[in-house]
C-alpha atoms as a PDB file:
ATOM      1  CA  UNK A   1     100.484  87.213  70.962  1.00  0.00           C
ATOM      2  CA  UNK A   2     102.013  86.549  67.508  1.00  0.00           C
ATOM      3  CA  UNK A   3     102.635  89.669  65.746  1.00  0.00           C
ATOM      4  CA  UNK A   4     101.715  90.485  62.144  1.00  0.00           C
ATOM      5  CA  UNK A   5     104.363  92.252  59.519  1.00  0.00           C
ATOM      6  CA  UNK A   6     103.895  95.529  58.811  1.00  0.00           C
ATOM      7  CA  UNK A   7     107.537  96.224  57.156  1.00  0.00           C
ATOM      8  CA  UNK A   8     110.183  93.699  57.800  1.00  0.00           C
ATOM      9  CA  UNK A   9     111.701  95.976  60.812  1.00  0.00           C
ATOM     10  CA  UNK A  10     108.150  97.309  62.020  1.00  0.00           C
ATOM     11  CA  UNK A  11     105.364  95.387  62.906  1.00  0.00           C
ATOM     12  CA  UNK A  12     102.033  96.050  64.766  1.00  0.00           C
ATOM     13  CA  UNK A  13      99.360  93.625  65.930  1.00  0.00           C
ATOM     14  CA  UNK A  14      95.855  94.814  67.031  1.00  0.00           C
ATOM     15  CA  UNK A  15      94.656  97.975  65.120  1.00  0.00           C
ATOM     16  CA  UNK A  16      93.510  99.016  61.551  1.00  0.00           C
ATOM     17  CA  UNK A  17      95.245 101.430  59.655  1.00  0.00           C
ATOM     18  CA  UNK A  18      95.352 104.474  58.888  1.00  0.00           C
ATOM     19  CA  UNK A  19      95.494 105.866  63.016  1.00  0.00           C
ATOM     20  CA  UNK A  20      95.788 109.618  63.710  1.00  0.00           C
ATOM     21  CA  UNK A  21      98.649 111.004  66.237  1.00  0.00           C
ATOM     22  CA  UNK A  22      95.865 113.364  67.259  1.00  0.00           C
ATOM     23  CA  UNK A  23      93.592 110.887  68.741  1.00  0.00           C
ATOM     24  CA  UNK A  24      96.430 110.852  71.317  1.00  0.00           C
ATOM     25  CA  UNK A  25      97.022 113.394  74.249  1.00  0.00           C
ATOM     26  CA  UNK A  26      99.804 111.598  75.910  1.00  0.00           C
ATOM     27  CA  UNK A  27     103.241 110.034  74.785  1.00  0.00           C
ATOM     28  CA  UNK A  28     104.630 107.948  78.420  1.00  0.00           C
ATOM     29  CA  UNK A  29     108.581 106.603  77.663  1.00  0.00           C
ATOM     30  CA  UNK A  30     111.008 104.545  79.651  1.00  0.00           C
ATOM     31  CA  UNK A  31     114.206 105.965  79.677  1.00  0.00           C
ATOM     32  CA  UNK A  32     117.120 103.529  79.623  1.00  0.00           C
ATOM     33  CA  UNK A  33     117.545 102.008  76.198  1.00  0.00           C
ATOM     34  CA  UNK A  34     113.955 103.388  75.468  1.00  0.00           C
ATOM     35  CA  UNK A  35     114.371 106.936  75.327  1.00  0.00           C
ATOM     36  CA  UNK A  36     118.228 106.818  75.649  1.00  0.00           C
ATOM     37  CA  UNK A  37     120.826 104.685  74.756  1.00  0.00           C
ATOM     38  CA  UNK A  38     122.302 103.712  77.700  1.00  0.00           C
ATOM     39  CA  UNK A  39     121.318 101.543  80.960  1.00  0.00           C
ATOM     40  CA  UNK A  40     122.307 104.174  83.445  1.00  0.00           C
ATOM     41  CA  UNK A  41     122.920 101.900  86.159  1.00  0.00           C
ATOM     42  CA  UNK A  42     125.217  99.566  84.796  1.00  0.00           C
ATOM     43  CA  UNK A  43     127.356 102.371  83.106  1.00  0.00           C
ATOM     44  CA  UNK A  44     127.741 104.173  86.590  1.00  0.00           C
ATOM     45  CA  UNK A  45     128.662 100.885  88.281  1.00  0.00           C
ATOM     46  CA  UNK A  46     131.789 101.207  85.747  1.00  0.00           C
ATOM     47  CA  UNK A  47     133.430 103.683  88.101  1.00  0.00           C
ATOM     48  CA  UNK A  48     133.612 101.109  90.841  1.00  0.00           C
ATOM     49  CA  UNK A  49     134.813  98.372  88.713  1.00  0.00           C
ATOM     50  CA  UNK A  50     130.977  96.695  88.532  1.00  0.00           C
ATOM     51  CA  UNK A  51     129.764  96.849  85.329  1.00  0.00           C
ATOM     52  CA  UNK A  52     129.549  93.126  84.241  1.00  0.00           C
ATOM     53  CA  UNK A  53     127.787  92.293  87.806  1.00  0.00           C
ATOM     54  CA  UNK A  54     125.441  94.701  87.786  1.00  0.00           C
ATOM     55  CA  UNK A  55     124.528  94.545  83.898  1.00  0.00           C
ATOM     56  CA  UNK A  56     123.939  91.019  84.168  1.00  0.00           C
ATOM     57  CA  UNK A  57     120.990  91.698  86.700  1.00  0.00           C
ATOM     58  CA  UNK A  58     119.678  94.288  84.753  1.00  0.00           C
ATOM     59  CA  UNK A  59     119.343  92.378  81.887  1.00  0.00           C
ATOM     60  CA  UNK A  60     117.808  89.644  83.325  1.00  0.00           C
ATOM     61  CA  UNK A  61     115.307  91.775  84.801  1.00  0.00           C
ATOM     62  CA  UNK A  62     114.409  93.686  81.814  1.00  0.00           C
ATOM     63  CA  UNK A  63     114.101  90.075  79.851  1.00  0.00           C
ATOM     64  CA  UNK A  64     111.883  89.241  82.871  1.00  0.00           C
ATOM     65  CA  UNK A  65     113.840  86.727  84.116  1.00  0.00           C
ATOM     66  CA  UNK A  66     113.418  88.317  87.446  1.00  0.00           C
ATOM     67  CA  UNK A  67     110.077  88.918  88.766  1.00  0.00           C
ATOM     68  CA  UNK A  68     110.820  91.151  91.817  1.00  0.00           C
ATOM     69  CA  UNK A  69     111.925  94.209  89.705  1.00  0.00           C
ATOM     70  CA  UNK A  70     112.848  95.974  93.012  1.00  0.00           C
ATOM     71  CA  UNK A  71     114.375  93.887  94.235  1.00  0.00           C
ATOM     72  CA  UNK A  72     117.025  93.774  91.894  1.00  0.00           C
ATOM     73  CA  UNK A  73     116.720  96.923  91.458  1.00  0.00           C
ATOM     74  CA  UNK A  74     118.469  97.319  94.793  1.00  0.00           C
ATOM     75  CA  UNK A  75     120.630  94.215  94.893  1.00  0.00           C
ATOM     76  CA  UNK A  76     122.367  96.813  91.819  1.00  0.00           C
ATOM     77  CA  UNK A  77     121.923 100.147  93.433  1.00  0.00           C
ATOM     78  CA  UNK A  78     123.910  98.359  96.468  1.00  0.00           C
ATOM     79  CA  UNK A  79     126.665  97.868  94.155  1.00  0.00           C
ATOM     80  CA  UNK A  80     126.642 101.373  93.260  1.00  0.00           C
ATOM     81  CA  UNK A  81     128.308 102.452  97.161  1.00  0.00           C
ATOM     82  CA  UNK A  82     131.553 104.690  96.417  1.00  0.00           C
ATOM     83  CA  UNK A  83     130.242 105.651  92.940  1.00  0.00           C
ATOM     84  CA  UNK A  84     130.548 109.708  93.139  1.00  0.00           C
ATOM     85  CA  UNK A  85     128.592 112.029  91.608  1.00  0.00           C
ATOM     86  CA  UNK A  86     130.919 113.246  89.594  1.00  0.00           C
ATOM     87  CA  UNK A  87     130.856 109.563  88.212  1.00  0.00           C
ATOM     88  CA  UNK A  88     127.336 110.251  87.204  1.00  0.00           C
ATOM     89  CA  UNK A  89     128.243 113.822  85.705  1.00  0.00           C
ATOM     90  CA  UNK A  90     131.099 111.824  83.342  1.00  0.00           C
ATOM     91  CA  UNK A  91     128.056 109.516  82.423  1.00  0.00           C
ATOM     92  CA  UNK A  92     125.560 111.440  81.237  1.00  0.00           C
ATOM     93  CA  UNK A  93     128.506 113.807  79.557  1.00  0.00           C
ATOM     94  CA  UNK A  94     130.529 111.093  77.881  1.00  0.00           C
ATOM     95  CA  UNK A  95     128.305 108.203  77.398  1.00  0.00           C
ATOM     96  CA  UNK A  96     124.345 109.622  77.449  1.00  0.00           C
ATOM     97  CA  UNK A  97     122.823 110.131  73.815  1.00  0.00           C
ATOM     98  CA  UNK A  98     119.462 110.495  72.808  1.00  0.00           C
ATOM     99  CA  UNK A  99     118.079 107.594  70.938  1.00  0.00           C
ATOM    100  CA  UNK A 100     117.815 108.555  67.077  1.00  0.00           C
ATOM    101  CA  UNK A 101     114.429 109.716  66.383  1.00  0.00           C
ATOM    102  CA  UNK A 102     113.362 111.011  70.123  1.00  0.00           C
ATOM    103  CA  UNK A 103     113.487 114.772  69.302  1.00  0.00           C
ATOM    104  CA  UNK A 104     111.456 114.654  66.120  1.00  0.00           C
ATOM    105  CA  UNK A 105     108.736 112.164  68.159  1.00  0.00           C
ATOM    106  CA  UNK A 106     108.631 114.469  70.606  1.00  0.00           C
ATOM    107  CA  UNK A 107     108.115 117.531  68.173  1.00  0.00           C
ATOM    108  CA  UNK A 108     105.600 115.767  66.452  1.00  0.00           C
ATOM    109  CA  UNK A 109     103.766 114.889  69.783  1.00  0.00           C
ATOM    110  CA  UNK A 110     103.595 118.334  71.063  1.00  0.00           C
ATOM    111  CA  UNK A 111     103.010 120.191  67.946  1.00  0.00           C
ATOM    112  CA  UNK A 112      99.621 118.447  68.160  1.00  0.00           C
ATOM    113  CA  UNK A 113      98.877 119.655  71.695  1.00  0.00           C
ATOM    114  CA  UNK A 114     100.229 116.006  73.494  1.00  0.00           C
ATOM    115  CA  UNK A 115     102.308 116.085  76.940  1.00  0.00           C
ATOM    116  CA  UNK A 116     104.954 114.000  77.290  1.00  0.00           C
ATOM    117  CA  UNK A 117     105.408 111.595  80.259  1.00  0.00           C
ATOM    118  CA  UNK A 118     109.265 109.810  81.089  1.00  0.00           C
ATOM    119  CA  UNK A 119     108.990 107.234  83.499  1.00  0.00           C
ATOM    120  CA  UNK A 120     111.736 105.349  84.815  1.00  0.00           C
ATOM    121  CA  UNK A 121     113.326 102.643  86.800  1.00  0.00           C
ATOM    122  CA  UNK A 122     116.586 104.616  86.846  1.00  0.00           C
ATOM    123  CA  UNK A 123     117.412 107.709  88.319  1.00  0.00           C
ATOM    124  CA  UNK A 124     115.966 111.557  88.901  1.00  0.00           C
ATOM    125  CA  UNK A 125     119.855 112.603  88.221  1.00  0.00           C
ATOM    126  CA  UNK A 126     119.498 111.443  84.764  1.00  0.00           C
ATOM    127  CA  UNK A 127     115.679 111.838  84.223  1.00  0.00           C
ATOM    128  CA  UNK A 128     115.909 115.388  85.251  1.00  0.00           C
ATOM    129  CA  UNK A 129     118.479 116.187  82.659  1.00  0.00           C
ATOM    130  CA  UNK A 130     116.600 114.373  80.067  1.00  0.00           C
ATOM    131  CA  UNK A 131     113.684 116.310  81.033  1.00  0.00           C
ATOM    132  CA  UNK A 132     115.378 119.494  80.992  1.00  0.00           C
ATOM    133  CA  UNK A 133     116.990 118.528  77.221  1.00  0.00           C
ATOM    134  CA  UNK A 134     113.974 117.690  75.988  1.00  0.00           C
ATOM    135  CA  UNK A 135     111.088 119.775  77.321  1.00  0.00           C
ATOM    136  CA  UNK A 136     108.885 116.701  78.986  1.00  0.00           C
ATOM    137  CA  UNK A 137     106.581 117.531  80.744  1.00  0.00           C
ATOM    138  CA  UNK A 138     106.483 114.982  83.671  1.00  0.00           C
ATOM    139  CA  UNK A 139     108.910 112.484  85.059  1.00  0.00           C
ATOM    140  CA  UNK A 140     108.910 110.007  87.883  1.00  0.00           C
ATOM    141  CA  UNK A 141     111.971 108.018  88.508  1.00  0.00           C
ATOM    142  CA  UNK A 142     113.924 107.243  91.613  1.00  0.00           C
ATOM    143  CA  UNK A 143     116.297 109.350  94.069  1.00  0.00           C
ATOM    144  CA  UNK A 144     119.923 107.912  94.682  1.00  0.00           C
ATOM    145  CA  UNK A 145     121.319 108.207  98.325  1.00  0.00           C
ATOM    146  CA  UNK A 146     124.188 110.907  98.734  1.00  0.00           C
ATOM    147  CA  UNK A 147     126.157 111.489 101.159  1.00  0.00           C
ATOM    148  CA  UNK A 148     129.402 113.950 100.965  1.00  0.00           C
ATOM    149  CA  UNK A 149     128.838 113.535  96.876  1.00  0.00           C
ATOM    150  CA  UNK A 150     129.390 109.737  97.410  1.00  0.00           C
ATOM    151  CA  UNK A 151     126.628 106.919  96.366  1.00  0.00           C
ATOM    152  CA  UNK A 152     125.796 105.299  99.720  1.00  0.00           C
ATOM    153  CA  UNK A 153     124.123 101.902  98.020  1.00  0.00           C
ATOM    154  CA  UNK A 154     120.395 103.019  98.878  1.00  0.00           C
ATOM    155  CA  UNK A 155     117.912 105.074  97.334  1.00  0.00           C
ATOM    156  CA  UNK A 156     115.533 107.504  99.149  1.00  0.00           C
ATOM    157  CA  UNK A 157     112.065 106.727  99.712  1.00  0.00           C
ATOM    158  CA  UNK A 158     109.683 109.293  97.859  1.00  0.00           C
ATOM    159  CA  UNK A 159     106.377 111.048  98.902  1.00  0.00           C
ATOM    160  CA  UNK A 160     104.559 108.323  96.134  1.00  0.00           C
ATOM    161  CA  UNK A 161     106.594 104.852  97.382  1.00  0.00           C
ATOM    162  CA  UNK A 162     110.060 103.617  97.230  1.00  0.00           C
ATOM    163  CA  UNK A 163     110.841 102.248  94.084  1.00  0.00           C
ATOM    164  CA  UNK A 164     109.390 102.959  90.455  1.00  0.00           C
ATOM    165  CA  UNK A 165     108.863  99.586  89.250  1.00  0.00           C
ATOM    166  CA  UNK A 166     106.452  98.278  86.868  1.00  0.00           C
ATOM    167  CA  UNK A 167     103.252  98.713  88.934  1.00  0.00           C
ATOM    168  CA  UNK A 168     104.303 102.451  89.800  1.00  0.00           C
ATOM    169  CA  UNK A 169     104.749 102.950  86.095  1.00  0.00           C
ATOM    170  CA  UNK A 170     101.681 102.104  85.382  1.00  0.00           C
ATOM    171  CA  UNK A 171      99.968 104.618  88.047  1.00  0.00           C
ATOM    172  CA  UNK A 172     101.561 107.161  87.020  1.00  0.00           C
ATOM    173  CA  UNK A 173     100.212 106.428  83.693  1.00  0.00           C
ATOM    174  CA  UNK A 174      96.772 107.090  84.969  1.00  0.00           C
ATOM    175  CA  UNK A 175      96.994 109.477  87.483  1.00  0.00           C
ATOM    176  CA  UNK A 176      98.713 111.046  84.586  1.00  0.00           C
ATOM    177  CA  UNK A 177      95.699 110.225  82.410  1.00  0.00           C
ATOM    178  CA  UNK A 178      93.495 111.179  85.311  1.00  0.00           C
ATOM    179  CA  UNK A 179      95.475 114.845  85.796  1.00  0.00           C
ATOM    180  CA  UNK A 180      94.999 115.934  82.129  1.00  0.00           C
ATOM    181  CA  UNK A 181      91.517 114.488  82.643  1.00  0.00           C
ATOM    182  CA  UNK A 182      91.756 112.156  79.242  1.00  0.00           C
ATOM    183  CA  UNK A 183      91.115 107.962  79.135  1.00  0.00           C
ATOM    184  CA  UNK A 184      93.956 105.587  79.077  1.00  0.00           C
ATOM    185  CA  UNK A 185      92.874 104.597  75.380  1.00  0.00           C
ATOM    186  CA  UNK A 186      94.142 108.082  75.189  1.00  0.00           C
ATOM    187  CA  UNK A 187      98.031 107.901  75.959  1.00  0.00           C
ATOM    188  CA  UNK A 188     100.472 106.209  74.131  1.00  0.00           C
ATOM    189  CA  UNK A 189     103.236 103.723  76.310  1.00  0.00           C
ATOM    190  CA  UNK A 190     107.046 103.160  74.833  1.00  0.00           C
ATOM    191  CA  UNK A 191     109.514 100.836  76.727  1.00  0.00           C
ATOM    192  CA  UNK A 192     111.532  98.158  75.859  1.00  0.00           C
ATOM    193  CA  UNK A 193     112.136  95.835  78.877  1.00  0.00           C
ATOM    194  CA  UNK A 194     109.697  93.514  80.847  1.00  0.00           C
ATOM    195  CA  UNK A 195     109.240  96.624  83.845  1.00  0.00           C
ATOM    196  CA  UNK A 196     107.424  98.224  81.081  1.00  0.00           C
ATOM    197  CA  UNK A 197     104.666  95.937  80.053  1.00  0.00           C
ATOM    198  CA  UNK A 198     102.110  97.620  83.121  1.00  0.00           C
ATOM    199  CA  UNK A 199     101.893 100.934  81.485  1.00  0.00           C
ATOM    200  CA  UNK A 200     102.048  99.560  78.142  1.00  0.00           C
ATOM    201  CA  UNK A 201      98.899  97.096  78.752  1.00  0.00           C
ATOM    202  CA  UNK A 202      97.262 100.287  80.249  1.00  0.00           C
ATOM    203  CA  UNK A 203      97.881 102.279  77.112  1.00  0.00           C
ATOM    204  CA  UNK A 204      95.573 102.976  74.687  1.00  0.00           C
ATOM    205  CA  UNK A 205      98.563 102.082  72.146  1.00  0.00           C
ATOM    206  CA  UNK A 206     101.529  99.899  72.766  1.00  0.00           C
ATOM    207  CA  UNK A 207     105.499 100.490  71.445  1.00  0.00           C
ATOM    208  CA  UNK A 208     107.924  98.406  71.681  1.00  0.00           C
ATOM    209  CA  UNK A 209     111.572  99.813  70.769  1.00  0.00           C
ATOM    210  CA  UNK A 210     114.075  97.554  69.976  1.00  0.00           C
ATOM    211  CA  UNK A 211     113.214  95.294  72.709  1.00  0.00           C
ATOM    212  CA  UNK A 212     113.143  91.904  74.874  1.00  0.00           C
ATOM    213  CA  UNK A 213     111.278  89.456  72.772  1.00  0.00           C
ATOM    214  CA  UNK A 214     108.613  89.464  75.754  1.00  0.00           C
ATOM    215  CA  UNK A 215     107.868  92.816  75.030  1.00  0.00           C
ATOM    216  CA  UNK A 216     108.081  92.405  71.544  1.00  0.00           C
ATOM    217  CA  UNK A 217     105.125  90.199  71.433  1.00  0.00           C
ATOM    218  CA  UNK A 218     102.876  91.843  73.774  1.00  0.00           C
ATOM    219  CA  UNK A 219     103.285  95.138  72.411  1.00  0.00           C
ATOM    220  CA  UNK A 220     101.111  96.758  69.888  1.00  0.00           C
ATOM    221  CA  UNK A 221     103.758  98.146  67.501  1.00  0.00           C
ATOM    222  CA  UNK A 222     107.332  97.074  67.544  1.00  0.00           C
ATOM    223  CA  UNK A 223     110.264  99.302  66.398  1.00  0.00           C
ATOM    224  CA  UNK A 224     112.860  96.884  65.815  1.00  0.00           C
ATOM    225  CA  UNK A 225     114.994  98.713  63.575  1.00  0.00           C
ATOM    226  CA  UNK A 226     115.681 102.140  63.080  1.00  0.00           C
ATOM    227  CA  UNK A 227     114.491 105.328  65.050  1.00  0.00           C
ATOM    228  CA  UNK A 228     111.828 106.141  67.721  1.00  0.00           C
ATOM    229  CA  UNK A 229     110.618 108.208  64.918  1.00  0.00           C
ATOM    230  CA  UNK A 230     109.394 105.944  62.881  1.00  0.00           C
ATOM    231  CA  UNK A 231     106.262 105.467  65.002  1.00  0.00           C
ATOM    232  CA  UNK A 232     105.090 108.524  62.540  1.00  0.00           C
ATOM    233  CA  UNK A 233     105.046 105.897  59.971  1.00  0.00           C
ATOM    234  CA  UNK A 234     102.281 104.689  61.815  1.00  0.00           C
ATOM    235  CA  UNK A 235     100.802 107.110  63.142  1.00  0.00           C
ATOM    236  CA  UNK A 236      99.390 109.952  60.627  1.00  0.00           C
ATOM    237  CA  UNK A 237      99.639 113.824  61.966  1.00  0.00           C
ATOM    238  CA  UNK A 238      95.981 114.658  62.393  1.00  0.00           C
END
């Protein structure tokens, strides 16, 4: 899908202007370099002297590079064995921000009556701070083995699967959708790597924020410069 210029750093492919904020009742974000400016999981591998291994795999599976998403996922998290959780604490402290423009999207969202969705192929220690920071509503992410306050390499399978990966992003998305008893066309998707393009292609619009060129190109919107906010270029109030 070629997409077509809207300003030099923010481009959008597949809708007619002007479009209304309030024709939305959902906002659904990734987290890691979405939502946040980090990728948690190569940052904690950094305490164990793994960073470079571990980011390399992550970025090859966010460029889609690799298709089994969790897979890798755990190839990393196995890396992760010996990482503590005060590790994590230092991480999210020292190293965590929230990507410019996230708080006043978020506003914006809820002060016309939207929830606001976080899904994630990182972690519930991180997503559940996030969450907490920034008043969203729901979150699904995965759950990190600990044992004694020490990373044992696993994760720990949930009620809804083992692994949020692309596909379980994208059900959440609807049952979501299907909780707050609105259509897809009616939530809007934000991610930036290739584990993102399920919920985004179930989206009634799709962002992508500073992202993989795959993503880039499918997406309905690209932010390729600048804040999350500046979706509310696009996107009038009501």
């Amino acid at each position: 899908m070629t997409l077509v210029e809207f300003s030099p750093d923010l481009v959008i492919q597949g809708f007619t202007l002007p479009l209304k904020l309030s024709n939305f009742k959902l906002i659904a974000f990734d987290m890691d370099s979405t939502l946040i400016n980090i990728e948690c999981v190569d940052e904690i591998a950094d305490a164990v002297n793994r960073k470079t291994e571990v980011a390399a795999i992550t970025e090859a599976a966010m460029r889609g590079e690799i298709a089994d998403f969790k897979e890798s996922l755990r190839r990393r998290v196995a890396l992760l064995r010996g990482v503590t959780v005060d590790d994590m604490a230092a991480v999210y402290q020292q190293r965590l921000r929230v990507n410019p423009g996230a708080t006043e999207l978020i506003a914006a969202c809820k002060a016309v009556g939207m929830k606001v969705l976080l899904v994630s192929g990182g972690f519930t220690f991180f997503t559940d701070r996030v969450r907490e920071r920034l008043g969203i509503d729901y979150t699904r992410a995965n759950v990190l083995d600990i044992e004694n306050g020490v990373l044992t390499g696993r994760m720990v399978d949930q009620p809804w699967g083992d692994i949020c990966d692309g596909e379980e992003k994208r059900r959440m998305l609807l049952q979501t959708c299907e909780q707050l008893g609105i259509e897809p066309q009616q939530a809007i998707a934000i991610g930036d790597g290739a584990n993102d393009l399920p919920m985004m292609g179930a989206a009634g619009l799709s962002v992508a924020y500073h992202a993989k060129p795959t993503v880039r190109e499918q997406a309905m919107v690209a932010i390729n410069a600048g804040g999350l906010n500046r979706l509310l270029e696009v996107l009038q109030p009501t």
